[in-house]
Protein backbone atom coordinates (compact mmCIF):
# COMPACT_ATOMS: atom_id res chain seq x y z
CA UNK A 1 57.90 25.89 99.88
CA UNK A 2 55.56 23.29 101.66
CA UNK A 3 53.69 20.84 98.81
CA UNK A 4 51.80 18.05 100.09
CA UNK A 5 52.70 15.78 96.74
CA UNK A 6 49.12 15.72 95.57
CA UNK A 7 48.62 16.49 92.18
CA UNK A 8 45.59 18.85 91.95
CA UNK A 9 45.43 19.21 96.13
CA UNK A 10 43.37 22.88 95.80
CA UNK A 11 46.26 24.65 95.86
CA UNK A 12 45.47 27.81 93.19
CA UNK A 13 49.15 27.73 92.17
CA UNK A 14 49.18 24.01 91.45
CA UNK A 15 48.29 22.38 88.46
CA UNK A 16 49.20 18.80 86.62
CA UNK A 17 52.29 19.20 84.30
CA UNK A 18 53.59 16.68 81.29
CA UNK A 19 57.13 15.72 81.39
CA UNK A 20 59.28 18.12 79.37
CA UNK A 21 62.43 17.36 79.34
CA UNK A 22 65.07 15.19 78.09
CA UNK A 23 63.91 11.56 78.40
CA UNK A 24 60.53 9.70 79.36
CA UNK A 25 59.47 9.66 82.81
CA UNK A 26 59.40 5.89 84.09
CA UNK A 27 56.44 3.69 84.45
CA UNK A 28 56.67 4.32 88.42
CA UNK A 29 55.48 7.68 88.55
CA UNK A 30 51.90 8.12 89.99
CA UNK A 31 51.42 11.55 89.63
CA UNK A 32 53.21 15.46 88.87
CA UNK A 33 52.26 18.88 89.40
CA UNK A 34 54.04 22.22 89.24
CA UNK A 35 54.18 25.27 91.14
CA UNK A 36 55.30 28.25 88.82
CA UNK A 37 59.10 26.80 88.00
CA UNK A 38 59.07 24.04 90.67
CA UNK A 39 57.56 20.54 89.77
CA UNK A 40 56.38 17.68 92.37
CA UNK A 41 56.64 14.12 91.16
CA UNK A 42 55.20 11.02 93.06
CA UNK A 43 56.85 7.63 93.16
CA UNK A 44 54.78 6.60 96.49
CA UNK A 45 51.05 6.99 97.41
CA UNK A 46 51.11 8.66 100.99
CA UNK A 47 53.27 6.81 103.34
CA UNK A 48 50.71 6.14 106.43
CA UNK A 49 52.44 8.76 108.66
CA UNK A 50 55.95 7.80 107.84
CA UNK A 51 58.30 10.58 106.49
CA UNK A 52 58.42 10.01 102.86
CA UNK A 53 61.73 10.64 100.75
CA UNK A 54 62.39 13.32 98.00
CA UNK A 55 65.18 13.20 95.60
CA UNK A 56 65.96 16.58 94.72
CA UNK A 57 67.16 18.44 91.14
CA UNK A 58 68.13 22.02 91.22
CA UNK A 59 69.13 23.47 88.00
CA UNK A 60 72.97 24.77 88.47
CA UNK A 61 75.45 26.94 86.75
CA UNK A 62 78.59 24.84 88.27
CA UNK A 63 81.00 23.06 86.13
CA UNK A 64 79.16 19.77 86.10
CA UNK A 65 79.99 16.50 84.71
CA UNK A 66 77.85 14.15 82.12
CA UNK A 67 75.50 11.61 83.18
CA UNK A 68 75.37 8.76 80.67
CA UNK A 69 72.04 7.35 79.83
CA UNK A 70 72.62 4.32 81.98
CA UNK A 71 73.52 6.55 85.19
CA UNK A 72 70.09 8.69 84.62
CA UNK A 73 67.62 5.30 84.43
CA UNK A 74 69.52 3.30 87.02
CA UNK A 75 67.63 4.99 89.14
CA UNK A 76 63.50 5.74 89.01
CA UNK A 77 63.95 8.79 90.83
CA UNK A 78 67.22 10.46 88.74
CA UNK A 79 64.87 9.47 85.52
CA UNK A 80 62.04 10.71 86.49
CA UNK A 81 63.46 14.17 87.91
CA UNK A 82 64.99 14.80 84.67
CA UNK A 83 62.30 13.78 82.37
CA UNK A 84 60.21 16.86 84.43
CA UNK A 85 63.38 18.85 84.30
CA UNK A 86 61.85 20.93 81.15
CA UNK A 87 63.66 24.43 80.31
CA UNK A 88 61.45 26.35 82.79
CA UNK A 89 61.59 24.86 85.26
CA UNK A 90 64.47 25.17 88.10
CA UNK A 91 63.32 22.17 90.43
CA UNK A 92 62.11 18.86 90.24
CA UNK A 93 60.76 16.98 93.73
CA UNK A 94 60.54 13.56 92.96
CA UNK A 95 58.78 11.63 96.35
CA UNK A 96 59.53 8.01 97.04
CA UNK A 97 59.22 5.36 99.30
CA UNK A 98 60.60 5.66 102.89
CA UNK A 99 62.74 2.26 101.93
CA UNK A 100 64.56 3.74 99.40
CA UNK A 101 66.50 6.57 101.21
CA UNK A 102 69.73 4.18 101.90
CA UNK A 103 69.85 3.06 98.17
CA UNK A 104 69.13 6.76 96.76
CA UNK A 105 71.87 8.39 98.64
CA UNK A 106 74.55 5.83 98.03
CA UNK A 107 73.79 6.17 94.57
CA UNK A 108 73.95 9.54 94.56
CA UNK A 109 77.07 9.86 96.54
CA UNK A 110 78.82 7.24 94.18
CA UNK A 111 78.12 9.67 91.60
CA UNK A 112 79.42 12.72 92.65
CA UNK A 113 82.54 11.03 93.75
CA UNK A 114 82.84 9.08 90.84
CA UNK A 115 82.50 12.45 88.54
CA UNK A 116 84.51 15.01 91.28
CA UNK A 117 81.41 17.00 90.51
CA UNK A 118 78.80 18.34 92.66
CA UNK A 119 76.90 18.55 89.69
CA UNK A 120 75.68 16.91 86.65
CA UNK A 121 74.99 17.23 82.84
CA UNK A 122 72.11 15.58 80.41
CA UNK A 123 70.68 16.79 78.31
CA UNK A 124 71.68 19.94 77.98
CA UNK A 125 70.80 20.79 81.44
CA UNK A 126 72.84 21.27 84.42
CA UNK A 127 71.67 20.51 87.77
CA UNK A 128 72.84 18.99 91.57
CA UNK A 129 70.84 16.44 93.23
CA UNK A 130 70.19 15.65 96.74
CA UNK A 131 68.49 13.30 98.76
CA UNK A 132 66.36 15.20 101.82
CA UNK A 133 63.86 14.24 104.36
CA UNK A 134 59.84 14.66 103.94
């Protein structure tokens, strides 16, 4: 599904949403809408042509291991996916800066090989993250 990130952009199947889920989103987000079950979060104004950065949560049925508070607000991105990670919803698109890619997927990585687990608990919910491309 193609988004362009912009809460409200015309699209008939795209409105604002309210974080839902487990925790508060952070004080970085800018904006968040949802399509049906997926929701957009931004982190980054538009990027001036440059490829921006999503961090994305899938909700999972895998054997997954807990997330401690501290692992989930280390990062903006992990904190702000699962805040919008209500119980309808099965994604959560969180868009950041270009500059954070490096950071994102080491921390990430470090994660899943510090847990043996391609994916993760909190809250209740189970999901897998990833870091892709714009």
């Amino acid at each position: 599904m193609s988004h362009s990130g912009a809460p409200g952009s015309g699209d008939p199947g795209t409105a604002q949403c309210s974080p839902d889920g487990p925790l508060d989103p952070g004080r970085s987000a800018v904006g968040a809408a949802e399509c049906d079950s997926a929701r957009f979060v931004n982190l980054a104004h538009a990027s001036g042509g440059i490829q921006p950065i999503y961090l994305v949560l899938t909700d999972s049925d895998a054997d997954a291991t807990q997330l401690s508070l501290t692992d989930v607000l280390s990062m903006p991105e992990i904190q702000n996916a699962v805040a919008y990670f209500g119980a309808d919803t099965d994604s959560v698109r969180v868009r950041t800066q270009p500059g954070r890619r490096v950071a994102l997927e080491e921390y990430v990585d470090a994660l899943a090989e510090r847990n043996a687990a391609s994916a993760f608990e909190f809250g209740g919910r189970t999901f897998e993250l990833s870091v892709v491309v714009g």
